[in-house]
Protein backbone atom coordinates (compact mmCIF):
# COMPACT_ATOMS: atom_id res chain seq x y z
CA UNK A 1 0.00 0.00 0.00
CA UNK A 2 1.09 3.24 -0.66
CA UNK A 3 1.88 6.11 1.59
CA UNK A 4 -0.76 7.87 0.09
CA UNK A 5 -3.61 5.25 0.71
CA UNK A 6 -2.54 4.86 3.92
CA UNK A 7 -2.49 8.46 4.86
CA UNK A 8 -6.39 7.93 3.18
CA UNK A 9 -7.57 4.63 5.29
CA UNK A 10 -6.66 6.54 7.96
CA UNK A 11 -8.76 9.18 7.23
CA UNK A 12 -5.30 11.98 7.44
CA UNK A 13 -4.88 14.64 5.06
CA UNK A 14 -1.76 16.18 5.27
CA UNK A 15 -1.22 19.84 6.44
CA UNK A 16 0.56 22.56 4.49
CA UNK A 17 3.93 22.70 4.32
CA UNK A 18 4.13 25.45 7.68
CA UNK A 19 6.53 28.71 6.45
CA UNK A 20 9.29 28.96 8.49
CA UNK A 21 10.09 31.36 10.54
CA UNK A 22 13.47 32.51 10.39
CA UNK A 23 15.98 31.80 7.97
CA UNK A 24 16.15 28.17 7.03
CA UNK A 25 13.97 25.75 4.64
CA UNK A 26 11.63 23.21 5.80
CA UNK A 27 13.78 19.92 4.53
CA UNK A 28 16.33 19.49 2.92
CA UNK A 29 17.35 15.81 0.67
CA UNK A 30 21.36 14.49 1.29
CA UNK A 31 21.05 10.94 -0.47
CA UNK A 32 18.64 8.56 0.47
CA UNK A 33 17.40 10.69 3.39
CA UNK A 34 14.93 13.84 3.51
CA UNK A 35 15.57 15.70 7.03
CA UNK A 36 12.92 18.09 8.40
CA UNK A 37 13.95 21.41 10.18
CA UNK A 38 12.05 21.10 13.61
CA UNK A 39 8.29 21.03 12.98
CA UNK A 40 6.03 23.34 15.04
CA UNK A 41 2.40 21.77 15.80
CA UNK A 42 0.35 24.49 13.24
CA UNK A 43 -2.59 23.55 12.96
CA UNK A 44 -4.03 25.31 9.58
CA UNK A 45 -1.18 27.87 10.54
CA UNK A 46 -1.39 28.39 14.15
CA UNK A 47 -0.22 26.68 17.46
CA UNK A 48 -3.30 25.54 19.10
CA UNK A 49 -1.80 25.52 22.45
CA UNK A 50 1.13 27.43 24.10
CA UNK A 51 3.67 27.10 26.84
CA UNK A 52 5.43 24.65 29.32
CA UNK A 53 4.17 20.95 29.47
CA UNK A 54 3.50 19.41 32.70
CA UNK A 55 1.11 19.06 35.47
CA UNK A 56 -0.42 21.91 37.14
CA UNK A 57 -2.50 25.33 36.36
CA UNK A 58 -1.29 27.23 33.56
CA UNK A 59 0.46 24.08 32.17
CA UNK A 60 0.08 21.85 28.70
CA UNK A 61 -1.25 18.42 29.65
CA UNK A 62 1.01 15.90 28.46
CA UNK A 63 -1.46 14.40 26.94
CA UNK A 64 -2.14 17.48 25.05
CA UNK A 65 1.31 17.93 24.09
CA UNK A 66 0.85 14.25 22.68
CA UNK A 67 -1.65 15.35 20.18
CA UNK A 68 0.93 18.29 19.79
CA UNK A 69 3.69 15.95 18.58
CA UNK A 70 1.44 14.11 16.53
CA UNK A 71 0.43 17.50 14.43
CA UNK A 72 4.19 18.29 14.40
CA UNK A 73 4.96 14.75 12.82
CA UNK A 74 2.38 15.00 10.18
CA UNK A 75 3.90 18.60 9.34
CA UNK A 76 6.95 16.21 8.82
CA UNK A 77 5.57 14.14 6.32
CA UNK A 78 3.90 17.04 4.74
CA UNK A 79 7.51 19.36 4.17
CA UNK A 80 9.62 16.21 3.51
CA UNK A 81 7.09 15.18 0.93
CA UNK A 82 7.15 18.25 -0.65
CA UNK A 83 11.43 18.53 -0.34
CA UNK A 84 11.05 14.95 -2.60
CA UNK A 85 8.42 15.28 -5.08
CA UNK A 86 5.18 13.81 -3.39
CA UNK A 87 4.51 11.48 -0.60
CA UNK A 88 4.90 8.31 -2.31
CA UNK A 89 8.10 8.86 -2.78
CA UNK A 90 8.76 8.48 1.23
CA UNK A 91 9.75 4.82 1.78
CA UNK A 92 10.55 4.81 5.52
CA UNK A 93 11.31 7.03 8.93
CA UNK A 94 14.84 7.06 9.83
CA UNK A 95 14.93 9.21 13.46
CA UNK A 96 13.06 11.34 15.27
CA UNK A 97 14.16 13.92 17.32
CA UNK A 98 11.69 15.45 19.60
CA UNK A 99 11.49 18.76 21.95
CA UNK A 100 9.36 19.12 25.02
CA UNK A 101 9.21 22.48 26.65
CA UNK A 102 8.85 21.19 29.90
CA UNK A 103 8.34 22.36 33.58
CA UNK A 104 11.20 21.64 35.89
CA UNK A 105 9.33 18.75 37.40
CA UNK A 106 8.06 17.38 34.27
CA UNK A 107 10.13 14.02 32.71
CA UNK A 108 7.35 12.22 31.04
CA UNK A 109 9.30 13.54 27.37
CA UNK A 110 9.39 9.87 25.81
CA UNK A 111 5.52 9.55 26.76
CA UNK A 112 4.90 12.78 24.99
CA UNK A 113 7.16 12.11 21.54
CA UNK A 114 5.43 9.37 21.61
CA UNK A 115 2.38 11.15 19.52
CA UNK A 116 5.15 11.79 17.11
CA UNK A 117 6.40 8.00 17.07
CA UNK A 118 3.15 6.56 17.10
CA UNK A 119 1.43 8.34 14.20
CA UNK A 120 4.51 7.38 11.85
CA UNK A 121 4.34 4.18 12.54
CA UNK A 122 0.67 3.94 11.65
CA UNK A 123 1.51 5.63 8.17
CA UNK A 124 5.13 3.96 7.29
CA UNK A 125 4.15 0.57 8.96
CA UNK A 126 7.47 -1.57 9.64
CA UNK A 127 8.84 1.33 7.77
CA UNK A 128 8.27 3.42 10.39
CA UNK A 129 10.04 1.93 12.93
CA UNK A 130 12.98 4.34 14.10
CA UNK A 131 15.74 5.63 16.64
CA UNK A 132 14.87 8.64 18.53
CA UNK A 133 15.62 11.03 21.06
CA UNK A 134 13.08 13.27 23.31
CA UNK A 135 14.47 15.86 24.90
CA UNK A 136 13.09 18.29 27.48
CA UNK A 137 13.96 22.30 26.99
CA UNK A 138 13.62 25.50 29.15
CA UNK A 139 11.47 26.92 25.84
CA UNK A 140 10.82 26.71 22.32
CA UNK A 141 9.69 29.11 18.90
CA UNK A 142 7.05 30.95 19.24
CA UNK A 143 6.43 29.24 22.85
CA UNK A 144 5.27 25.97 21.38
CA UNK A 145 5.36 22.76 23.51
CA UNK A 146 6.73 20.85 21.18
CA UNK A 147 8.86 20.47 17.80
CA UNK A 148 9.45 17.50 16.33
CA UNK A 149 12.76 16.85 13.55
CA UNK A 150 12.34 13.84 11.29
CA UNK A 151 15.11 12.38 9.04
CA UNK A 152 13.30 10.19 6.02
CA UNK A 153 14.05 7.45 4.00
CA UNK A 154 12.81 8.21 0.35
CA UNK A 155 13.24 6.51 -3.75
């Protein structure tokens, strides 16, 4: 099955490719990999949530910031995709890095780059397996809660 007609069976479109912004493009091909710059969760071009992840009043649920990595990942597919000439032509998921703006207390990362990890493997099957880091910061652009950096295989 395609990339494509899985992205359909599971009932994903694919965002646009989110402008970035400062200086730098969205992906960029060296051989047989397509690596993302780190992918902000826009959703139809804006961050649907803002700040620190963690538990407590004025913080991002982690399972919020789960969802978060998940939009971030599909932003992923959608600028490598567009770095290699379509989505088909992505055969696999190499690594993931993934960025948590995080309260002090807060060390549930892997749970929350998980959304990230989860959603790639449901589009790239096997494929989709990967190595990964998650990695908890003081802040992020624009105050997000997350970014997410994927490296690609493609054809």
């Amino acid at each position: 099955m395609s990339v494509s007609e899985r992205l359909g069976e599971l009932g994903i479109q694919l965002p646009e490719v989110a402008a970035p912004v400062a200086s730098y493009i969205p992906a960029k091909v060296h051989g047989a990999l397509v690596w993302t710059s780190g992918q902000l969760p826009f959703v139809s071009g804006a961050l649907p949530a803002s700040g620190k992840v963690g538990d407590g009043h004025g913080l991002v649920p982690a399972s919020d910031a789960q969802d978060l990595a998940r939009a971030s990942a599909l932003n992923a597919i959608a600028a490598a995709a567009a770095a290699v000439g379509g989505v088909d032509r992505l055969t696999g998921v190499f690594k993931v890095t993934g960025f948590v703006a995080s309260d002090p207390s807060f060390t549930g990362q892997p749970g929350v780059i998980n959304g990230a990890s989860t959603v790639l493997g449901e589009v790239f099957g096997d494929a989709g397996a990967h190595s990964r880091s998650a990695v908890g910061v003081s802040v992020l652009p624009l105050d997000s809660p997350v970014e997410v950096e994927v490296a690609f295989t493609f054809n």
